[in-house]
Protein backbone atom coordinates (compact mmCIF):
# COMPACT_ATOMS: atom_id res chain seq x y z
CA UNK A 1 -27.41 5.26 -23.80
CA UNK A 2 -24.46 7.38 -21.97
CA UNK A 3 -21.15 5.64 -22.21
CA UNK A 4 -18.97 5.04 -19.09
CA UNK A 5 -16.73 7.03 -18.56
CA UNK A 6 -13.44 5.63 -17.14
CA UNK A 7 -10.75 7.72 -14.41
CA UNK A 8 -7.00 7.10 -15.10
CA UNK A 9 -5.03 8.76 -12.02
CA UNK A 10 -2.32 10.61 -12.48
CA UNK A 11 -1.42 10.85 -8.80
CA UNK A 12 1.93 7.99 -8.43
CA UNK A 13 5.28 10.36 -7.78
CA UNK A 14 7.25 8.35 -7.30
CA UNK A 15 10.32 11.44 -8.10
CA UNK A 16 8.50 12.84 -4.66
CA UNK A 17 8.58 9.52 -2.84
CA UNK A 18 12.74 9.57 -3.63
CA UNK A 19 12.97 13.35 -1.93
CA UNK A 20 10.99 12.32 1.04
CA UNK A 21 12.88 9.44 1.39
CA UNK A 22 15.76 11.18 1.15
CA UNK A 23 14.93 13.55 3.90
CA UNK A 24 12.91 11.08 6.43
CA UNK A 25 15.08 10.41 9.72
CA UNK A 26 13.89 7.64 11.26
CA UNK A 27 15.65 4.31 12.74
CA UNK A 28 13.60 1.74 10.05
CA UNK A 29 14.63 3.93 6.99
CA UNK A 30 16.21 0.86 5.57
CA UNK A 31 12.96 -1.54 6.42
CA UNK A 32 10.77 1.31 4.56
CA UNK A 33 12.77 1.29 1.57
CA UNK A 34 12.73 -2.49 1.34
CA UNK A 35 9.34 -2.77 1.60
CA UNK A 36 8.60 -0.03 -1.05
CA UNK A 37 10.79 -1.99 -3.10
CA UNK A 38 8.36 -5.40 -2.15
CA UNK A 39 5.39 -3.50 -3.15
CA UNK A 40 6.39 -1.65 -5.58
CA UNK A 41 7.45 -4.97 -7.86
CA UNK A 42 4.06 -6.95 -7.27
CA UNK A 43 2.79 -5.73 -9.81
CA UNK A 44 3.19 -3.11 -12.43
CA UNK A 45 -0.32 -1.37 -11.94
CA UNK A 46 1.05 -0.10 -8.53
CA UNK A 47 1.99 3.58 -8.20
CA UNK A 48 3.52 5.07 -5.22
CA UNK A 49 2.91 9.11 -3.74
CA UNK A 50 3.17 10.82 -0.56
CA UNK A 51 0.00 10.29 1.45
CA UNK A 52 -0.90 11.32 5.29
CA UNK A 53 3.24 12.15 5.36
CA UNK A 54 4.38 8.93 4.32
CA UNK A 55 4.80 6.53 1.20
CA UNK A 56 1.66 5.38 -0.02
CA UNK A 57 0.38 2.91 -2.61
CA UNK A 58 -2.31 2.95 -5.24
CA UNK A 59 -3.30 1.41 -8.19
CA UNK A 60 -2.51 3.31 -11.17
CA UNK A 61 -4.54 1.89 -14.14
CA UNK A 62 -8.40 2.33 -15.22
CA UNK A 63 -11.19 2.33 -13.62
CA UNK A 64 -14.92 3.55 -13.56
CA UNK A 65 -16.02 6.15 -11.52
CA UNK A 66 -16.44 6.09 -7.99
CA UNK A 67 -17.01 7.92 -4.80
CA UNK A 68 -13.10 9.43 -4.10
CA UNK A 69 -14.33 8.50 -0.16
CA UNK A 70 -13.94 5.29 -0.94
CA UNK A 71 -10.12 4.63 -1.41
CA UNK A 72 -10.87 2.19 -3.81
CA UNK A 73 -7.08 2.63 -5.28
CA UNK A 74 -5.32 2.66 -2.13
CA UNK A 75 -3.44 -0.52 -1.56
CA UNK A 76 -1.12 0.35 1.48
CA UNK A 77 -0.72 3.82 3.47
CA UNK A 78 2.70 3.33 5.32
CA UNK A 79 2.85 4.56 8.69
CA UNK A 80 6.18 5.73 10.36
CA UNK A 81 4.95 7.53 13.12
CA UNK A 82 6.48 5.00 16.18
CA UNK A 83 10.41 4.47 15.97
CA UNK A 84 9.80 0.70 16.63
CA UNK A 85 8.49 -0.36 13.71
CA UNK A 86 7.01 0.40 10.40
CA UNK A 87 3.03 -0.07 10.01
CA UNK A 88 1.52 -1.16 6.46
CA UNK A 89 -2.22 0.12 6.54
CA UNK A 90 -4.29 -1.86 4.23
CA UNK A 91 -7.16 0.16 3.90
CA UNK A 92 -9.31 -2.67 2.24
CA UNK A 93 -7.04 -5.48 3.67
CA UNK A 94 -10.46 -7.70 5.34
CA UNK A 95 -11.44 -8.01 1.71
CA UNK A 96 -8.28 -9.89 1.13
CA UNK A 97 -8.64 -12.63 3.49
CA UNK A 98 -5.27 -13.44 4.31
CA UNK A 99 -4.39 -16.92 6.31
CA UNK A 100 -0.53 -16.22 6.34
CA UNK A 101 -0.80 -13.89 9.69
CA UNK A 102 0.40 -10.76 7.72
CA UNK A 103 -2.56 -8.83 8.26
CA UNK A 104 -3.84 -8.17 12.02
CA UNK A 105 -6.96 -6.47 13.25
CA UNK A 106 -10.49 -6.41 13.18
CA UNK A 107 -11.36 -3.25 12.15
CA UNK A 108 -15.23 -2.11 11.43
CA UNK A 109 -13.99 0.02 8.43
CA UNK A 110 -12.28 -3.17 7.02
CA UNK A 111 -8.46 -1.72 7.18
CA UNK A 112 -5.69 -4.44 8.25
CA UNK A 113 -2.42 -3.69 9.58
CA UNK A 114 0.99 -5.56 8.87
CA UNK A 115 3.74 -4.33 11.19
CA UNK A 116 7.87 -4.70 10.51
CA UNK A 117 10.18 -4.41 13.02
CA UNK A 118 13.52 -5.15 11.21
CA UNK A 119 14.76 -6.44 8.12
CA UNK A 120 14.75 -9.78 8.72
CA UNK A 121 11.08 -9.62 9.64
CA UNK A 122 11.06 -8.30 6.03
CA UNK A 123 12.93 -10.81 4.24
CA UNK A 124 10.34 -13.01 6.52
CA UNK A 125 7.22 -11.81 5.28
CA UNK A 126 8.24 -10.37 1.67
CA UNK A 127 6.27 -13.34 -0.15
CA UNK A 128 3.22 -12.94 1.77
CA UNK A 129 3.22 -9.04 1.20
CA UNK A 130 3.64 -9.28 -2.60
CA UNK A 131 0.43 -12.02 -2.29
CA UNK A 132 -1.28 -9.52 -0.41
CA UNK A 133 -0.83 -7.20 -3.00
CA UNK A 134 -1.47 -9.32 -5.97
CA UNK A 135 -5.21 -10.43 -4.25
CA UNK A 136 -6.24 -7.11 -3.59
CA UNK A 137 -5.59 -6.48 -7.34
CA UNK A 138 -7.50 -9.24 -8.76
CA UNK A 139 -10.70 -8.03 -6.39
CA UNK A 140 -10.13 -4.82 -7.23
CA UNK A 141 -13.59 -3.12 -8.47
CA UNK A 142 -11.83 -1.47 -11.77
């Protein structure tokens, strides 16, 4: 009988996160650092790197093999490509099944967006992200 074998990432930077923050120009700087700091303290298993030129966040602990196609560790890919407001891609987010109006969409591949406009819209929603984050966790396939 083959044992399973189990994948621990080594992909959070979060050293590389600081530079790129550190560099990014954009109006919601603040509102991306805040919510980096939201996700970041859900939970301890969550790792941040630079993904698709922007903060992204994975979990960082064990788990079995998989097909890398399917994102299974990605919890959030930030998107800061519109000056308006900062996008939270959930790439897995229908699985969550949110009913506090954080996520929106109805996406085939199952991805859910949360958008923030300003910091108050943070301090707003910063409860129902860190849930969001938490849920996806404990259905995480690990």
């Amino acid at each position: 009988m083959k044992a399973k074998t189990t994948t621990t990432v080594a992909l959070a930077d979060s050293a590389g996160v600081d530079v790129y923050m550190k560099k990014l120009d954009h109006p919601l700087k603040d509102v991306l650092e805040a919510l980096r700091k939201i996700i970041l303290s859900a939970d301890s298993g969550i790792g941040e790197h630079i993904k698709w030129n922007a903060p992204s966040f994975l979990y960082i602990g064990e788990m079995g093999p998989f097909d890398i196609k399917e994102y299974k560790r990605y919890v959030i890919v930030s998107n800061v490509f519109q000056k308006d407001c900062i996008r939270l891609v959930f790439p897995s987010g229908a699985r969550i099944n949110d009913t506090s109006g954080l996520l929106s969409g109805d996406y085939a591949d199952g991805r859910r967006l949360a958008f923030f406009h300003d910091m108050e819209e943070v301090a707003a929603k910063e409860e129902a992200l860190k849930n969001a984050v938490k849920t996806w966790l404990a259905i995480l396939d690990k």
